[in-house]
Protein backbone atom coordinates (compact mmCIF):
# COMPACT_ATOMS: atom_id res chain seq x y z
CA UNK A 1 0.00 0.00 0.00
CA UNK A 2 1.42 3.69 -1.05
CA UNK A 3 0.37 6.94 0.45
CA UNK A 4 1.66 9.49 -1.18
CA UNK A 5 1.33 13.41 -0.66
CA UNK A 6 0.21 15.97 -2.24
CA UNK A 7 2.35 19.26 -2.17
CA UNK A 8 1.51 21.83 0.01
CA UNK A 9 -0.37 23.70 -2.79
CA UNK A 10 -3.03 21.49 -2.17
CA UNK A 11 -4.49 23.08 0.55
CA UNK A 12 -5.89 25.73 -1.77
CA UNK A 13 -8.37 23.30 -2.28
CA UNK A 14 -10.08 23.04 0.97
CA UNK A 15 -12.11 25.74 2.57
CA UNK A 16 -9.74 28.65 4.54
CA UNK A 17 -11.53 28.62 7.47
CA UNK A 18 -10.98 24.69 7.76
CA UNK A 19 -7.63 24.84 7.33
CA UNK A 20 -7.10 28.03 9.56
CA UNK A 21 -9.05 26.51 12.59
CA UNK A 22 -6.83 23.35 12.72
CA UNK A 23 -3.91 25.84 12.91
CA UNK A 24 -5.11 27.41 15.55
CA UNK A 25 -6.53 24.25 17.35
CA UNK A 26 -2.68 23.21 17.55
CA UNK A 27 -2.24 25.11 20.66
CA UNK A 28 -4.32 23.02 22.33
CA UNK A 29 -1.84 20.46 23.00
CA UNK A 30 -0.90 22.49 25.43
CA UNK A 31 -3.97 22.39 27.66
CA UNK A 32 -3.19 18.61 27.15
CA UNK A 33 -5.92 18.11 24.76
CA UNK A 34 -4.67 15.39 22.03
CA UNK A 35 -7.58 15.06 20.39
CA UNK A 36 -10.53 17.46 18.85
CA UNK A 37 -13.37 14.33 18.90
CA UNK A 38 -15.83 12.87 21.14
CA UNK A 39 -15.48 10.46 24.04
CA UNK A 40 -17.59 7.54 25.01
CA UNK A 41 -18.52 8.02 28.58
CA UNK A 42 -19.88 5.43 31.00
CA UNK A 43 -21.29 7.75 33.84
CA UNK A 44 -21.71 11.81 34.11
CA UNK A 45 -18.05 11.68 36.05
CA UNK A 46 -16.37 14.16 33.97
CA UNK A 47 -12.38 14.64 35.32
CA UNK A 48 -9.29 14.06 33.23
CA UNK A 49 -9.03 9.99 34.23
CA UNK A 50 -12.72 10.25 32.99
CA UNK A 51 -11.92 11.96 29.95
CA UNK A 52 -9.04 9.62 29.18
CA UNK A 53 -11.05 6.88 29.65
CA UNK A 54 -13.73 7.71 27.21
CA UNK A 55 -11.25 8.93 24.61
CA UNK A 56 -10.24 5.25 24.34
CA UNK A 57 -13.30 3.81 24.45
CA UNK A 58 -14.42 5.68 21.22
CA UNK A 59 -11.43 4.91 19.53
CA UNK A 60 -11.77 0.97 20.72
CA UNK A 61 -15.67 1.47 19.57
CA UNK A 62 -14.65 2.52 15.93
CA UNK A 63 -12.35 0.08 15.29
CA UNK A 64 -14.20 -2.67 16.20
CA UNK A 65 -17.28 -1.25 13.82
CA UNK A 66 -14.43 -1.49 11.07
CA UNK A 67 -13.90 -5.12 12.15
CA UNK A 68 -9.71 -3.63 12.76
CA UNK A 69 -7.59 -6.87 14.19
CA UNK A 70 -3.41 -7.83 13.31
CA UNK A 71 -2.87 -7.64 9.11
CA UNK A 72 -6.12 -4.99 9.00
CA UNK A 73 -5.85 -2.24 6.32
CA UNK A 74 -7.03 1.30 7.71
CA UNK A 75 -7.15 4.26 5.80
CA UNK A 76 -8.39 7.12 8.53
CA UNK A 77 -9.64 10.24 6.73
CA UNK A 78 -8.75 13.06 8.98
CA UNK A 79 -6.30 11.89 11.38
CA UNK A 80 -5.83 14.25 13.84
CA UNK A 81 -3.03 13.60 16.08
CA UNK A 82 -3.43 10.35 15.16
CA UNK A 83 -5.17 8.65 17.77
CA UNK A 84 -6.88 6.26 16.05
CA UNK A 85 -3.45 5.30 14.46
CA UNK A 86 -2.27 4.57 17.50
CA UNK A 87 -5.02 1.96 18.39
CA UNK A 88 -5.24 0.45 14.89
CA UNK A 89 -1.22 -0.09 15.79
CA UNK A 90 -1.58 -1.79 19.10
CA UNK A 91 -3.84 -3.94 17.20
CA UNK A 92 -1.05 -5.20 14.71
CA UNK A 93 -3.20 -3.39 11.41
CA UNK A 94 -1.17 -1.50 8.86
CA UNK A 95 -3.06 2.18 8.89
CA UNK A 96 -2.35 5.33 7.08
CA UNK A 97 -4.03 8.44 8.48
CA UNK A 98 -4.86 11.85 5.91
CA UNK A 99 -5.14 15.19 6.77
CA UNK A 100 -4.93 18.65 5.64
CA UNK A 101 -2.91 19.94 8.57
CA UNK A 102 0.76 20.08 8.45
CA UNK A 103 0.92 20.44 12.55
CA UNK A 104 -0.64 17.18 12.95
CA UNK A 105 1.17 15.29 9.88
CA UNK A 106 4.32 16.05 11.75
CA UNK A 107 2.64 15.20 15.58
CA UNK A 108 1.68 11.70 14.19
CA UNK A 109 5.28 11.12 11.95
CA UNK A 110 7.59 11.73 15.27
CA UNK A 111 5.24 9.36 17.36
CA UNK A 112 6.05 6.28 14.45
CA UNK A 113 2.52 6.75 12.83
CA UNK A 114 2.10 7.02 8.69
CA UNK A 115 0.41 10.27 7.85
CA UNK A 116 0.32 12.00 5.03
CA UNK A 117 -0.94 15.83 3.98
CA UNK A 118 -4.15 15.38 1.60
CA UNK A 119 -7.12 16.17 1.05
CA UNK A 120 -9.34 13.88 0.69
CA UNK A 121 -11.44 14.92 -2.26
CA UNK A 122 -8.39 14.81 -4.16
CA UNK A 123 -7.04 11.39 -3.20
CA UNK A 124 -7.98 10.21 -7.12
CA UNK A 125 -6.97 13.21 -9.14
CA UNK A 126 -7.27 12.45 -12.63
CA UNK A 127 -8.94 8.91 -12.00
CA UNK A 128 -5.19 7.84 -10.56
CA UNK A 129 -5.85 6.65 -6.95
CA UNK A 130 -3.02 8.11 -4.61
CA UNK A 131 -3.84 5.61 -1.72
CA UNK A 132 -3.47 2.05 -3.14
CA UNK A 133 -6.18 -0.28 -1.79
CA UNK A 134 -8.53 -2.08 -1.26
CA UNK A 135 -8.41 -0.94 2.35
CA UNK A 136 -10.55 -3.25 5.14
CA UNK A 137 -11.98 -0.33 6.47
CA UNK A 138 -11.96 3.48 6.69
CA UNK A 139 -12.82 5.99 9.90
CA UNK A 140 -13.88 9.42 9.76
CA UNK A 141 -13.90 10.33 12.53
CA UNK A 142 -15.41 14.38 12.96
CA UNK A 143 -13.76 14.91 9.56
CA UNK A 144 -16.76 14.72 7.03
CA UNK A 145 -18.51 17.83 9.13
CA UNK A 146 -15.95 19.92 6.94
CA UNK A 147 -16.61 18.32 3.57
CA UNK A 148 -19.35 21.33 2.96
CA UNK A 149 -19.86 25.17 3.46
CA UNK A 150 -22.18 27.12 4.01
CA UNK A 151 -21.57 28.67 0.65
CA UNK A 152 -22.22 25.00 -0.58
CA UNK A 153 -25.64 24.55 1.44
CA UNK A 154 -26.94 27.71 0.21
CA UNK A 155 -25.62 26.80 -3.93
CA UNK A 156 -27.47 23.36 -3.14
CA UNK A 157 -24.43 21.27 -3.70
CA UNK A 158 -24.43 19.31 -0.68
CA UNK A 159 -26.14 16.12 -1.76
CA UNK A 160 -23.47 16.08 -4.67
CA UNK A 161 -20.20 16.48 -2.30
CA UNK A 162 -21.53 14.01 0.14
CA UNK A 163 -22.02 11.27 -2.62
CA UNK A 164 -18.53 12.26 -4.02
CA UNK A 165 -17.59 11.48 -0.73
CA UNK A 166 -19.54 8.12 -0.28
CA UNK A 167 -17.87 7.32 -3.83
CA UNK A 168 -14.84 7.82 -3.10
CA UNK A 169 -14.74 5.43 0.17
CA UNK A 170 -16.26 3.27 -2.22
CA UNK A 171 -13.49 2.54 -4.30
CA UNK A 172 -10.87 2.40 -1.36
CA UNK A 173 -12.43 -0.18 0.76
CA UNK A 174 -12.80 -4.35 -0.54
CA UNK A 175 -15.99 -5.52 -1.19
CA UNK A 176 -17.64 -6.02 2.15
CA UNK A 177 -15.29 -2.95 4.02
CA UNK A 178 -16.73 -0.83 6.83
CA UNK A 179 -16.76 2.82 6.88
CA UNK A 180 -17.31 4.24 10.68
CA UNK A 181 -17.72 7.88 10.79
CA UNK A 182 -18.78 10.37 13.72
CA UNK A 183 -20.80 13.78 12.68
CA UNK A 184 -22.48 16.54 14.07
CA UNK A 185 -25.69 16.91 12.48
CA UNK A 186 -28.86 19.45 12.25
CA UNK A 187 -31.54 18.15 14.69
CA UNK A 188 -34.48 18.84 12.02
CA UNK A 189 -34.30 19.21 8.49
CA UNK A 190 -34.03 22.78 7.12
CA UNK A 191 -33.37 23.76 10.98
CA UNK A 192 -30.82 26.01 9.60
CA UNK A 193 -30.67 28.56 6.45
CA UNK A 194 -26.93 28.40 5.38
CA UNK A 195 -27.26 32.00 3.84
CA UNK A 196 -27.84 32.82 7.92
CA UNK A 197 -24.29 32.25 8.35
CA UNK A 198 -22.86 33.79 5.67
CA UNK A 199 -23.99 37.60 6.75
CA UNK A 200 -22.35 40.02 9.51
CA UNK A 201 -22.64 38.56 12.83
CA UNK A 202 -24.63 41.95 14.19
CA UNK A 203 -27.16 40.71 11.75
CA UNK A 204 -28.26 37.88 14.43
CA UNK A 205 -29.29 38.78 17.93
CA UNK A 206 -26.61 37.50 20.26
CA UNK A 207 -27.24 33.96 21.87
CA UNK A 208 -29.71 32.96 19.25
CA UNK A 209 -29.55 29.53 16.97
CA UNK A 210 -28.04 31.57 13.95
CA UNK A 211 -25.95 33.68 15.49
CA UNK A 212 -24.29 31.01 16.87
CA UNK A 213 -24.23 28.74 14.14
CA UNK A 214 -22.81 31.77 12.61
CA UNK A 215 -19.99 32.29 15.08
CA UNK A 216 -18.96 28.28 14.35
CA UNK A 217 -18.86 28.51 10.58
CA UNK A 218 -16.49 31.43 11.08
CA UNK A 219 -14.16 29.78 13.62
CA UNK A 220 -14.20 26.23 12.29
CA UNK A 221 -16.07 26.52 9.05
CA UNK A 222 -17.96 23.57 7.71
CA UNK A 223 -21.78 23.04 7.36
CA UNK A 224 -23.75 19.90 9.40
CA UNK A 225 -25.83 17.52 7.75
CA UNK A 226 -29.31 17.25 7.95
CA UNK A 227 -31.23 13.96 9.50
CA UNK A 228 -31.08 10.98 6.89
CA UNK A 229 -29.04 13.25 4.63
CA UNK A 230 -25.95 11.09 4.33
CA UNK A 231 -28.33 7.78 4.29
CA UNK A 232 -29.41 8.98 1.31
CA UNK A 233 -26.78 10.08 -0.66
CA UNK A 234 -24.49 6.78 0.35
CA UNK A 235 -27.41 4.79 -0.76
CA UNK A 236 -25.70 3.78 -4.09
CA UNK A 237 -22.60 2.48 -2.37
CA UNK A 238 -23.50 1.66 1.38
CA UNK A 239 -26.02 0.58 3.35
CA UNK A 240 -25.88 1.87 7.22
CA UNK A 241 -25.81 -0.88 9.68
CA UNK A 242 -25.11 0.46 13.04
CA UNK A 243 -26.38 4.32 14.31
CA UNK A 244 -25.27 5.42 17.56
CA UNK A 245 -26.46 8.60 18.93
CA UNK A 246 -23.32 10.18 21.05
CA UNK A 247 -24.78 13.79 21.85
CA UNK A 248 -24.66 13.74 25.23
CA UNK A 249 -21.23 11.83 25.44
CA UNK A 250 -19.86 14.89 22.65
CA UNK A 251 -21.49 17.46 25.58
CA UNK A 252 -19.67 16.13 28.29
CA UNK A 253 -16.49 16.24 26.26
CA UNK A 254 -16.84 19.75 24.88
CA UNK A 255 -17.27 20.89 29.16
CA UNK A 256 -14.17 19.10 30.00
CA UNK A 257 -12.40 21.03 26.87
CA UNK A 258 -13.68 24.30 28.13
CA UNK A 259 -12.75 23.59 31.65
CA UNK A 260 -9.20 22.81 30.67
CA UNK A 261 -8.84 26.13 29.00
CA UNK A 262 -9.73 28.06 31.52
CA UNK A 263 -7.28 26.10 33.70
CA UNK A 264 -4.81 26.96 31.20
CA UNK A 265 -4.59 30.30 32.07
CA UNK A 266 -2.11 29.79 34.69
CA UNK A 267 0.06 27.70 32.47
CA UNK A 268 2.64 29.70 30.90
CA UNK A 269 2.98 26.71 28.18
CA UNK A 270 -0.37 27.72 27.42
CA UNK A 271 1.00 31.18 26.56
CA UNK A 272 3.89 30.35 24.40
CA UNK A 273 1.81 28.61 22.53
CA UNK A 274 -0.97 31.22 21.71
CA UNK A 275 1.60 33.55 21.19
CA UNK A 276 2.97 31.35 18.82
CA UNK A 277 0.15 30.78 17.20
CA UNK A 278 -0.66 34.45 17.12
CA UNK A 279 1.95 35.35 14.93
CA UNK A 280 0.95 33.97 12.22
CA UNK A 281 -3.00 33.27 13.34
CA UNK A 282 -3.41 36.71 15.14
CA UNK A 283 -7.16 37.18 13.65
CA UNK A 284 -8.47 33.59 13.73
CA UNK A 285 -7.16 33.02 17.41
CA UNK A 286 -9.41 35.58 18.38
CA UNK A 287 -12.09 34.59 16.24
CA UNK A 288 -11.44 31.09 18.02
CA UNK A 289 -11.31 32.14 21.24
CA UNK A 290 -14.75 34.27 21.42
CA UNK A 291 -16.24 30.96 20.28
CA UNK A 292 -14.86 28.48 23.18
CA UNK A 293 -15.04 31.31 26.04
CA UNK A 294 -16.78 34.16 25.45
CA UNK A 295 -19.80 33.01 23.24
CA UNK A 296 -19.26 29.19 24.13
CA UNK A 297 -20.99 28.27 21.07
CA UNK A 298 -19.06 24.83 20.23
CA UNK A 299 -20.05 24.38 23.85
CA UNK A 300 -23.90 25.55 22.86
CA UNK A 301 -24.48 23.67 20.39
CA UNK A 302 -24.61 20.00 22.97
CA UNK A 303 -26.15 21.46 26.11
CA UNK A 304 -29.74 20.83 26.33
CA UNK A 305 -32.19 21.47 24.49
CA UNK A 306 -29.33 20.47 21.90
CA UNK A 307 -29.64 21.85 18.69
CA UNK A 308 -27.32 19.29 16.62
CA UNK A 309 -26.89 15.89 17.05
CA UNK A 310 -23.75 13.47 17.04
CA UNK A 311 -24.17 10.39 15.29
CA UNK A 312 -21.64 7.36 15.43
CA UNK A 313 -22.22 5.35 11.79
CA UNK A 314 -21.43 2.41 10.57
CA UNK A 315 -21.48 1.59 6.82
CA UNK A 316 -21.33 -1.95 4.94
CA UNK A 317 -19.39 -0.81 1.38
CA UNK A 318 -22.13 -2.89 -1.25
């Protein structure tokens, strides 16, 4: 199996804001935060051991939906810092993690793990595959929630990026593969009109639905599917076997991530690395850190009544 990666050009081709959050998002190793995902949580005890705990649980949890064990082949589409790496290696399966941050590519290649810089809707330019399969299975794990904008919502392109996505999976995995992917989603259908959060933010009243939902496009960009949306347009090359409904465990998460930023405070680590950050990021790390403290709207959007929903999938490749 080759990876190989695409030049650094390439990141032209995914949205600015997506690429600009996980810069910034890099100074959260410093708060000791290794990983921007959910947890799987077995009680309301929320404190780091907690936190650790359920961290590995969800990774376990995925794996196992991909049916991972020694000689697996794992292709995980946004790697992060490459936690799920890590766990597919303890298992004895060859996996290969993609992403579009250089920060994490570099994280996960001095800890041992294979990851590569690309973006995944260009992992078959020109019908040329640039990750050799078939793979056994694939995780995406909070990655697909930045396959479409807002500017894509609102054009009506959604359906067709999502089944691009679906199609490409398709042709990585063997007959009879598993996809597992994590996503935010919309409660309701039409909950949200994209061109909402595409205007000034003094345009919403502050603390309502779209102003937040405004405030997260800006910080993290992406756009949330809607209920059955990716059912439908995976329909042609997967069937979904296995739906999980993690909202509450992705709300206790998100609390223990705000709590260990305000704890950071007092760590000067914590300042060397917004500083550093800041010097190149100086506009986006504010933007960033209105939305985790002061409007709390990545918080918001899992506290109850919870406006969005995240769902744990499992797909059979047909």
């Amino acid at each position: 199996m080759t990876v190989v990666a695409t030049p650094p050009t390439a990141r032209k081709g995914v949205a600015p804001a997506v690429c600009t959050c996980y810069d910034v998002l890099d100074a959260a190793l410093a708060t000791g935060v290794y990983d921007l995902t959910d947890g799987i949580y077995v009680d309301e005890r929320n404190d780091r051991a907690a936190y650790l705990a359920a961290q590995h649980r969800q990774a376990e949890y995925l794996l196992d939906e991909i049916r991972c064990g020694p000689g697996s082949r794992v292709l995980d589409v946004g790697c992060g810092y490459g936690r799920i790496l890590q766990h597919a290696a303890w298992r004895g399966a060859r996996a290969v993690g993609i992403t579009i941050s250089p920060p994490q590519v570099r994280y996960c290649r001095a800890r041992g793990l294979a990851a590569y810089e690309q973006d995944f809707g260009t992992i078959f330019p020109d019908g040329e595959p640039l990750a050799r399969g078939p793979f056994d299975g694939l995780v995406a794990n909070g990655s697909l929630e930045h396959f479409v904008q807002a500017e894509d919502a609102a054009a009506g392109r959604a359906d067709d990026i999502y089944a691009q996505m679906f199609a490409i999976c398709r042709r990585l995995l063997r007959p009879g593969g598993r996809l597992a992917t994590t996503a935010i989603h919309y409660r309701d259908a039409r909950q949200v009109n994209p061109a909402d959060l595409l205007v000034d933010l003094d345009t919403h009243p502050r603390g309502g639905q779209a102003y937040h939902f405004a405030v997260l496009h800006r910080s993290f960009g992406g756009w949330y599917p809607e209920p059955g949306q990716l059912e439908r347009c995976a329909a042609p090359h997967f069937e979904l076997i296995e739906e999980v409904d993690g909202t509450h465990d992705y709300h206790l998460t998100s609390e223990y991530w705000l709590r260990r930023l305000r704890w950071s405070a007092f760590d000067p680590r914590m300042w060397v690395a917004l500083a550093h950050v800041g010097r190149r990021r100086a506009r986006a790390l504010v933007r960033m850190m209105r939305c985790l403290l002061w409007d709390q709207s990545w918080a918001w959007q899992f506290r109850e009544p919870a406006p969005t929903r995240l769902l744990r999938q499992t797909w059979l490749a047909r």
